[in-house]
C-alpha atoms as a PDB file:
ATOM      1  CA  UNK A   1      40.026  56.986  12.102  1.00  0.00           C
ATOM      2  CA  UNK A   2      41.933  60.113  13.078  1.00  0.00           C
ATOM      3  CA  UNK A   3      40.540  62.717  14.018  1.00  0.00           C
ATOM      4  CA  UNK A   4      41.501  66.349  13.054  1.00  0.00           C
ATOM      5  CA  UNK A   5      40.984  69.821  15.595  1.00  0.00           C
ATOM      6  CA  UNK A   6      38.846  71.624  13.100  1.00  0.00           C
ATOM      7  CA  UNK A   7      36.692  68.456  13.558  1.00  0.00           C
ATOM      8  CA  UNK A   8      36.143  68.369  17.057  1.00  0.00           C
ATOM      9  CA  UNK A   9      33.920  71.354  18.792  1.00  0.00           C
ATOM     10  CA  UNK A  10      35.494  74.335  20.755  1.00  0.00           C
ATOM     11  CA  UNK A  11      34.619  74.695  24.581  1.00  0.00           C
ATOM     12  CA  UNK A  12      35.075  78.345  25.815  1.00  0.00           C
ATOM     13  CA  UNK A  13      36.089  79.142  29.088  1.00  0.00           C
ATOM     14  CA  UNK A  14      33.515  80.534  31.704  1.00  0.00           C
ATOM     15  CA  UNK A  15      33.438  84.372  31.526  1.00  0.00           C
ATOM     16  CA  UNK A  16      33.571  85.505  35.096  1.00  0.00           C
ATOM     17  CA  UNK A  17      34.960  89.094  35.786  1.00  0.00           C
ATOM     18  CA  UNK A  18      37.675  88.427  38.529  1.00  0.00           C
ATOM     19  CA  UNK A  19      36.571  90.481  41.304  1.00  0.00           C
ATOM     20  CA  UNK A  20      40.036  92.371  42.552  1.00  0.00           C
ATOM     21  CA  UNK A  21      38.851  93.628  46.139  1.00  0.00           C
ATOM     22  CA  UNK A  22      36.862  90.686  47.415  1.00  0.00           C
ATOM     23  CA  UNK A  23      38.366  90.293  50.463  1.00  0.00           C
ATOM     24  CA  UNK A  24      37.453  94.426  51.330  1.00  0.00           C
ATOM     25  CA  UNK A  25      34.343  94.406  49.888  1.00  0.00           C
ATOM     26  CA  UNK A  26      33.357  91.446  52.452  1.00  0.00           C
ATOM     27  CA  UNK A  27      35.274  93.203  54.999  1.00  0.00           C
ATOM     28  CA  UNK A  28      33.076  96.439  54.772  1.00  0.00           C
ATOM     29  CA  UNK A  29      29.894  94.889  54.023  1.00  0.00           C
ATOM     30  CA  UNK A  30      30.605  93.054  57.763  1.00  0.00           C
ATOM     31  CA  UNK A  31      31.210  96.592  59.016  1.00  0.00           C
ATOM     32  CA  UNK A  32      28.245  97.950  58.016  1.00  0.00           C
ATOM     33  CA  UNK A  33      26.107  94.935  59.639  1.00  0.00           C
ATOM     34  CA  UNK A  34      28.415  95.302  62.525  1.00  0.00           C
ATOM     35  CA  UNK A  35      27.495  98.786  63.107  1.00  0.00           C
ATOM     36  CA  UNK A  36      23.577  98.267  62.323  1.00  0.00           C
ATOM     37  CA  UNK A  37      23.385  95.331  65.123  1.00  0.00           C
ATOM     38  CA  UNK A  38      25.053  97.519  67.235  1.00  0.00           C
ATOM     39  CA  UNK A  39      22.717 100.445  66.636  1.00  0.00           C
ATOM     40  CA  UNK A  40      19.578  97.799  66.892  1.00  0.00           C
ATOM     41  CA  UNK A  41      21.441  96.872  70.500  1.00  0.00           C
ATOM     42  CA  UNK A  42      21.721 100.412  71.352  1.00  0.00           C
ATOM     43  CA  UNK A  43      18.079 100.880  70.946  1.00  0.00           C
ATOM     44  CA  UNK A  44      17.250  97.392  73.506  1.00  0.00           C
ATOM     45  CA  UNK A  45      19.555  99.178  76.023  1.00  0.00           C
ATOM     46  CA  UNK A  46      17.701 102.664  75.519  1.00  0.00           C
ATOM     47  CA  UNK A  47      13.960 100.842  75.805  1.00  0.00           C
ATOM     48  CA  UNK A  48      15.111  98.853  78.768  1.00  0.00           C
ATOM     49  CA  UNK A  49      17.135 101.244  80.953  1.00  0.00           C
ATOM     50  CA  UNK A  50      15.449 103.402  83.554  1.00  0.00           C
ATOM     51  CA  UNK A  51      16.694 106.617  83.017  1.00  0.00           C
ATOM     52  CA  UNK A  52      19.273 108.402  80.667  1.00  0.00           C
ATOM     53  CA  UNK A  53      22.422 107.821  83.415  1.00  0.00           C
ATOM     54  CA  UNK A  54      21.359 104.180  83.616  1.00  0.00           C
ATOM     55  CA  UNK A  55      21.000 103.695  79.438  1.00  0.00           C
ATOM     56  CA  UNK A  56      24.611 105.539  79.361  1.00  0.00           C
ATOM     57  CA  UNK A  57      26.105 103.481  82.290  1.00  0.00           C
ATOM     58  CA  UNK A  58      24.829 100.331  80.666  1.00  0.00           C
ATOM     59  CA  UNK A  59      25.690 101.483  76.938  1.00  0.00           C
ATOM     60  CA  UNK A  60      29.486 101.875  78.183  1.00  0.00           C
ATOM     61  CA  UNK A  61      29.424  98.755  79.809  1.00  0.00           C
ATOM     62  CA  UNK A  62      28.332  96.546  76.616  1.00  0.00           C
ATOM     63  CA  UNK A  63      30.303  98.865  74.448  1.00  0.00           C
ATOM     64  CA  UNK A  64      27.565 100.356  72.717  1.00  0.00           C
ATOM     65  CA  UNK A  65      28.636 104.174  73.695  1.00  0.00           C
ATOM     66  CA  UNK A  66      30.431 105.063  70.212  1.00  0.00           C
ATOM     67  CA  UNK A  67      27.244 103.291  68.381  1.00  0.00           C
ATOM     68  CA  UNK A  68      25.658 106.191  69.684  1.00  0.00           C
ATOM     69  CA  UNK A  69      27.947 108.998  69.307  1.00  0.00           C
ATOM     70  CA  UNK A  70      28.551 109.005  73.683  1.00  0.00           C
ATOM     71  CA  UNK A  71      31.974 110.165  74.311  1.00  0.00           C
ATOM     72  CA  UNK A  72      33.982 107.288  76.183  1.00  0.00           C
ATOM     73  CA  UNK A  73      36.515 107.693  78.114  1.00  0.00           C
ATOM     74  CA  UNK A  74      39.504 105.435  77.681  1.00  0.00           C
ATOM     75  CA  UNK A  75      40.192 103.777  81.142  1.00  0.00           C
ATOM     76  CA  UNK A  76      43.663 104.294  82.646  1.00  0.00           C
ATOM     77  CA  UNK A  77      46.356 101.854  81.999  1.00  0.00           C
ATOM     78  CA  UNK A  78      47.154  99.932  84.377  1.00  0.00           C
ATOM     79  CA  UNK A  79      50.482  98.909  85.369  1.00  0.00           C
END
């Protein structure tokens, strides 16, 4: 028995938009929960520091100075 292609059904293809940026769209979306941890961390440091030269000492020590809008200043280069 043969068998004819107006006989057989049609399968269509899945219809998924290709997404162009994915790779920048993750990328920002792990910036954004980058820069909330480090505002959450900022906040530890601030509840658990003494005084407001110990929270800024230990805020520029973890890194957590620009989270905060603290200057830093870069240290020299060494040589």
């Amino acid at each position: 028995m043969a068998v004819s292609g107006e006989d057989l059904p049609v399968k269509a293809s899945p219809k998924t938009e290709p997404t162009p940026n994915r790779v920048t769209d993750a990328h920002e979306s792990a910036l954004v929960a980058h820069e909330a941890d480090q505002r959450v961390a900022a906040r530890v440091v601030a509840a658990r520091s003494t005084g407001v030269e110990d929270c800024a000492e230990l805020l520029g020590m973890l890194g957590l100075a620009k989270a905060v809008g603290l200057t830093v200043a870069d240290p020299p280069l060494r040589r």
